[in-house]
Protein backbone atom coordinates (compact mmCIF):
# COMPACT_ATOMS: atom_id res chain seq x y z
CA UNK A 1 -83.97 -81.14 -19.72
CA UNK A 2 -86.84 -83.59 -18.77
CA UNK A 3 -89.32 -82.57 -16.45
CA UNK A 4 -89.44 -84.06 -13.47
CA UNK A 5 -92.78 -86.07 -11.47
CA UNK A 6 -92.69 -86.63 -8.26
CA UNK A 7 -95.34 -89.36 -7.36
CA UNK A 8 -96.24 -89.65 -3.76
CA UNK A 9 -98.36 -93.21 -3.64
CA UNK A 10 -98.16 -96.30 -0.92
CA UNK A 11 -99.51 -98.85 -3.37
CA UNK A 12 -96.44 -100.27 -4.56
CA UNK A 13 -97.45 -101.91 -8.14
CA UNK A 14 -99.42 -98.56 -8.91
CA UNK A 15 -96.14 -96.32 -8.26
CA UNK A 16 -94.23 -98.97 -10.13
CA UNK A 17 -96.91 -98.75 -12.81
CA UNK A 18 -96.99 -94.88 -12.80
CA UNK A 19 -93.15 -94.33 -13.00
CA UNK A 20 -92.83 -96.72 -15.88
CA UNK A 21 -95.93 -94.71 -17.99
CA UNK A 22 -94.35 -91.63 -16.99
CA UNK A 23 -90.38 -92.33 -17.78
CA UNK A 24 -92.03 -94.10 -21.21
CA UNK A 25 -93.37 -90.60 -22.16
CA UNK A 26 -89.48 -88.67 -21.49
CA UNK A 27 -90.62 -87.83 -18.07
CA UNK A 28 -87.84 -87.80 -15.14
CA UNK A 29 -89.66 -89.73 -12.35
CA UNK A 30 -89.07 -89.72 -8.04
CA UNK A 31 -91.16 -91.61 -6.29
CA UNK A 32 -92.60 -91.53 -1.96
CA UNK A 33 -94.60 -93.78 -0.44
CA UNK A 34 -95.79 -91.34 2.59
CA UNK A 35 -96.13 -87.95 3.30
CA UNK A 36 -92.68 -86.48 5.23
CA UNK A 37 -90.95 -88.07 2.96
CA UNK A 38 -92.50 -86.68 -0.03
CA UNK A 39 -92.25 -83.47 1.48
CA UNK A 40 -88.35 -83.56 2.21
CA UNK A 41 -88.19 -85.18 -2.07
CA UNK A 42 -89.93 -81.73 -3.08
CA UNK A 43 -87.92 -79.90 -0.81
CA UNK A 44 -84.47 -81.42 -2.46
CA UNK A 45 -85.32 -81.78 -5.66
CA UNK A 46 -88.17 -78.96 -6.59
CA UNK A 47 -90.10 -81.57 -8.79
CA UNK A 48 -91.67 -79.69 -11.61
CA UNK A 49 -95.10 -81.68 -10.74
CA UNK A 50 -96.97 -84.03 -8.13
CA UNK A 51 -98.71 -87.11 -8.07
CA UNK A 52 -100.40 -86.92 -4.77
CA UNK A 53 -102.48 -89.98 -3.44
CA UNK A 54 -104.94 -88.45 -0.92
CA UNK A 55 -105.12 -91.94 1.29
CA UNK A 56 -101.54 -92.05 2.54
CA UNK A 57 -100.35 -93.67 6.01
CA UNK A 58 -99.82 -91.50 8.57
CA UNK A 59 -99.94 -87.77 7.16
CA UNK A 60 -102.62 -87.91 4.24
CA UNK A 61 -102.29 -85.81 0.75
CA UNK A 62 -104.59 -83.33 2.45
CA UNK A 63 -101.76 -82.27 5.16
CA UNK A 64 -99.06 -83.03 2.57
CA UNK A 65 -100.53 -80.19 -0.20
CA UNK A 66 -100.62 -77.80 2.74
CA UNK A 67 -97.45 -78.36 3.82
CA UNK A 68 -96.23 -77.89 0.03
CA UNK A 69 -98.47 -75.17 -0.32
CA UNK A 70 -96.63 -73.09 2.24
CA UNK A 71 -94.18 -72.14 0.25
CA UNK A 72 -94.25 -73.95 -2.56
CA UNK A 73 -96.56 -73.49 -6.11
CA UNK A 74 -95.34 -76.74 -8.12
CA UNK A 75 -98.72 -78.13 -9.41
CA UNK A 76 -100.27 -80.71 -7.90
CA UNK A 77 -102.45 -83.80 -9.44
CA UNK A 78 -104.22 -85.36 -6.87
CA UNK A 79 -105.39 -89.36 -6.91
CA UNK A 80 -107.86 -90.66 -4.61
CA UNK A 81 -110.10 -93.91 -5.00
CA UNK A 82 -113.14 -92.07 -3.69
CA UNK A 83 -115.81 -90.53 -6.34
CA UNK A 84 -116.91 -87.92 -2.82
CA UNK A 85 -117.56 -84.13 -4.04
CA UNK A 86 -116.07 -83.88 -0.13
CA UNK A 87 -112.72 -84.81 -1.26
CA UNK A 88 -112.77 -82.91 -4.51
CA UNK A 89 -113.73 -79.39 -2.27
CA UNK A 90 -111.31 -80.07 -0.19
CA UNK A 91 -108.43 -80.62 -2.33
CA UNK A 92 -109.00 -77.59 -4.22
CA UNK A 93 -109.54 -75.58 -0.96
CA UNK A 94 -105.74 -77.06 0.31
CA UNK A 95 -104.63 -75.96 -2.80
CA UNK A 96 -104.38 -78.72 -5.55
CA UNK A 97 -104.56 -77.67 -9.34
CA UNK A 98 -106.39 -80.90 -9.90
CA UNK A 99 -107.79 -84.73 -8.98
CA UNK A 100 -108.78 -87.58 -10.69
CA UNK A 101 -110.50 -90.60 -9.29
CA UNK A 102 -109.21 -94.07 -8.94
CA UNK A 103 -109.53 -96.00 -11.25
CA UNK A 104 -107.91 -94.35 -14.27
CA UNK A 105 -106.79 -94.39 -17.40
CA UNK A 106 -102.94 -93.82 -18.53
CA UNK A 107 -104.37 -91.72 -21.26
CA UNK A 108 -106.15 -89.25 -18.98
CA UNK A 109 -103.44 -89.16 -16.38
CA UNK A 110 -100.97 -88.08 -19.25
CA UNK A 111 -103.30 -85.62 -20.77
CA UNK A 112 -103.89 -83.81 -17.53
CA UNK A 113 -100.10 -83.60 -16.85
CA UNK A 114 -99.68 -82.49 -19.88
CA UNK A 115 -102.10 -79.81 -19.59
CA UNK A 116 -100.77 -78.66 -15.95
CA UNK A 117 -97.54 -78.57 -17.17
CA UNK A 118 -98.36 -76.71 -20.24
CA UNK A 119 -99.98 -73.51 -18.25
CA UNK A 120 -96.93 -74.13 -15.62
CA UNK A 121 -94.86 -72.90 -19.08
CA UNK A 122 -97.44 -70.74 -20.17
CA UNK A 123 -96.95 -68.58 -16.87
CA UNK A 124 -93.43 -68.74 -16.94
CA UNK A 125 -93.68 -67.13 -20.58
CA UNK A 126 -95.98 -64.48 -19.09
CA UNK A 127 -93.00 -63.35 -16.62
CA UNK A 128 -91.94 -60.75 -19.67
CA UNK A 129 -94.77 -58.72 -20.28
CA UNK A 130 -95.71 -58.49 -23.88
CA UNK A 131 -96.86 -55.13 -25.99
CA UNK A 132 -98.93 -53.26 -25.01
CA UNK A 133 -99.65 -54.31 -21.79
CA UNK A 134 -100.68 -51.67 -18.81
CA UNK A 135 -98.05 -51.07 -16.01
CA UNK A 136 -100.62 -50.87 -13.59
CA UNK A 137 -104.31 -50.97 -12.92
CA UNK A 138 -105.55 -48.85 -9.94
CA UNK A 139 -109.14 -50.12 -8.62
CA UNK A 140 -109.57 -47.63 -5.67
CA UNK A 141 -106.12 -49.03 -3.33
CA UNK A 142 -106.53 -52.01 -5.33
CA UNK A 143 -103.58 -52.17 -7.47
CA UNK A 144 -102.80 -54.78 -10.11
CA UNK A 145 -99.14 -54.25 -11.43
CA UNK A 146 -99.07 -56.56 -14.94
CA UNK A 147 -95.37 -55.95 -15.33
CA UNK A 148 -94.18 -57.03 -12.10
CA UNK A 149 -97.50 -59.45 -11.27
CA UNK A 150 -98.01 -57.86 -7.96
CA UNK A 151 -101.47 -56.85 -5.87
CA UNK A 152 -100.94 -54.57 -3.19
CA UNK A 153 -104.25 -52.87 -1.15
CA UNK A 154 -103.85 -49.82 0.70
CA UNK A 155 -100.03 -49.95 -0.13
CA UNK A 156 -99.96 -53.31 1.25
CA UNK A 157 -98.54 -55.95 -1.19
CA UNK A 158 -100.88 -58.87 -0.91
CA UNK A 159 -99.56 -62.50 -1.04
CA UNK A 160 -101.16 -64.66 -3.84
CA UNK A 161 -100.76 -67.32 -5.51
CA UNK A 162 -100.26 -68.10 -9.41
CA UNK A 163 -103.77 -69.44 -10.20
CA UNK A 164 -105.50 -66.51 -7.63
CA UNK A 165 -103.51 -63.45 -9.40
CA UNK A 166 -104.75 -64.34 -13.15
CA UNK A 167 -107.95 -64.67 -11.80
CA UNK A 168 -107.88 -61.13 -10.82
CA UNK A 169 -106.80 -59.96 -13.40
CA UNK A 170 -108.81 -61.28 -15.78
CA UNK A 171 -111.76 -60.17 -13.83
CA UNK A 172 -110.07 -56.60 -13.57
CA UNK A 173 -109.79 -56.56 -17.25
CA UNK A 174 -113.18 -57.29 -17.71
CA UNK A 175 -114.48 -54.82 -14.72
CA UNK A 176 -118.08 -54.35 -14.72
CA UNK A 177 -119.17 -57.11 -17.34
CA UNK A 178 -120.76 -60.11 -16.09
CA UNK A 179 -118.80 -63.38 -16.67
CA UNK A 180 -120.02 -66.99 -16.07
CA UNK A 181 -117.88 -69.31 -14.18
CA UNK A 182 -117.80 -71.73 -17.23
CA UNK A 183 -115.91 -68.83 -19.12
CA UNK A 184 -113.78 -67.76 -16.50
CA UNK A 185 -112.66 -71.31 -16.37
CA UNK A 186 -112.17 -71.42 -19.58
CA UNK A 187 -110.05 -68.29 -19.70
CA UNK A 188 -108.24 -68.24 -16.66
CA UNK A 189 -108.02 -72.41 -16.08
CA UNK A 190 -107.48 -73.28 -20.83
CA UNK A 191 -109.81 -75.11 -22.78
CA UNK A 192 -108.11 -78.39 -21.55
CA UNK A 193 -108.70 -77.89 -17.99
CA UNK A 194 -110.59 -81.01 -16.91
CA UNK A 195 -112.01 -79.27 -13.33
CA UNK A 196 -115.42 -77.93 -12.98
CA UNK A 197 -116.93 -74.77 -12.32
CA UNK A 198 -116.22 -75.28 -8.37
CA UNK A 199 -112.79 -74.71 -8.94
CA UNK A 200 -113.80 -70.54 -9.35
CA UNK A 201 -116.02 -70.45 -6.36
CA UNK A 202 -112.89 -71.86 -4.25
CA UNK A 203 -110.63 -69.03 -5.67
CA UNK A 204 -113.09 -66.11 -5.99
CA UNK A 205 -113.86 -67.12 -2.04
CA UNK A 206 -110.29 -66.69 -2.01
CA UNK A 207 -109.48 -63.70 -3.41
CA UNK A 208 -112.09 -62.13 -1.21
CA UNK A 209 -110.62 -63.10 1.55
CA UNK A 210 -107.20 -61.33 0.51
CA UNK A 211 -109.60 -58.27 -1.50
CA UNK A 212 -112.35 -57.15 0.60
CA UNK A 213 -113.09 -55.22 3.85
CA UNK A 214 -116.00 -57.60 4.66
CA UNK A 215 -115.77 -61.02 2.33
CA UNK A 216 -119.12 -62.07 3.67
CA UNK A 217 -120.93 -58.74 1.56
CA UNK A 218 -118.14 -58.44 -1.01
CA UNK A 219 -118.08 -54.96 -2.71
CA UNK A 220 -115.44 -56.15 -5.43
CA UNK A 221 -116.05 -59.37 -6.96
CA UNK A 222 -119.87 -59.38 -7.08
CA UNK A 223 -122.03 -62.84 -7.28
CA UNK A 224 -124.72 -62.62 -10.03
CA UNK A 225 -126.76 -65.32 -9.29
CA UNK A 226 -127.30 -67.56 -11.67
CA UNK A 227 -124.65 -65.77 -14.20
CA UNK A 228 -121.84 -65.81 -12.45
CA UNK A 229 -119.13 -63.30 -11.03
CA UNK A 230 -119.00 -59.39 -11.88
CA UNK A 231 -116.06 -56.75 -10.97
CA UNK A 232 -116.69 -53.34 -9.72
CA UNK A 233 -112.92 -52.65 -8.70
């Protein structure tokens, strides 16, 4: 079955334009012009990725990836005409996998779908743990389950999402060795991950907000300045 886009952009001929690109390459395609009713097209039909225009009328893609966010971890590709780091931050700190600025090519827009959707079926894969894999890793309350891909502190199961639990447990893997953010991107994010480095920083602030006693003098997931991030467990 064809995976299905969902593109959420006010600008008629570029949704027209999109939709045709994207049904040309086997892709199902919905289209929304505005935020509620994007929201109530994921809602029915659980798109298996967004297209999500920051500069929307009325609710903007900000509010709409929150609202999605809520409940929801389809990935999300978001557009906006503006080259501002401030709209990159943000959009990674409401939760989207991913932005590109206007204007673009058809070939990067593609290849970036392409790669979301690719770890989106990576992680599904994942779901069955292969050989030798440990049940669980115990960091002190902290515990990592691998088979089941649950955190729980203090006995506490700990709500996180997709991107946030490899994270951890890539750095639990690698407890007590330093690890730059360029090669946790690379690990955790793929090789084909077009982000930058930011995109840790957003999720290791994060994580220490779900992790640590005191986020503000984290005794996990140390900062090594200038190297990167190091776990103590």
């Amino acid at each position: 079955m064809a995976e299905k886009i969902l593109i959420v952009e006010d600008e008629l001929t570029l949704q027209e334009t999109l939709a045709y690109n994207l049904k040309h390459q086997g892709y199902t395609v919905e289209t929304a012009a505005n935020g509620l009713e994007a929201i109530q097209k994921v809602k029915d039909d659980q798109p298996d990725l967004i297209l999500l225009d920051i500069m929307l009328p009325g609710m903007d893609g900000f509010e709409v990836c929150r609202v999605i966010r809520r409940d929801m971890n389809i990935p999300i590709l978001m557009l906006t005409a503006r080259d501002d780091e401030i709209d990159r931050v943000v959009g990674l700190e409401v939760g989207a996998d991913d932005y590109l600025t206007k204007p673009f090519s058809m070939r990067e827009l593609i290849a970036r779908i392409k790669a979301l959707l690719r770890r989106v079926r990576m992680m599904k894969d994942m779901n069955s743990a292969p050989p030798g894999v440990q049940e669980k890793l115990d960091f002190g309350g902290l515990c990592i389950d691998e088979i089941r891909r649950e955190v729980t502190l203090e006995g506490a199961a700990i709500d996180l999402k997709p991107k946030e639990y490899e994270l951890l447990l890539y750095l639990a893997q690698h407890k007590g060795q330093v690890l730059s953010r360029e090669h946790i991107l690379e690990k955790v994010w793929g090789w084909d991950y077009f982000g930058d480095s930011r995109t840790v920083d957003v999720h290791v602030r994060w994580l220490r907000e779900k992790i640590e006693k005191n986020p503000a003098e984290p005794q996990r997931i140390i900062t090594v300045r200038s190297a990167g991030y190091r776990f103590e467990g």
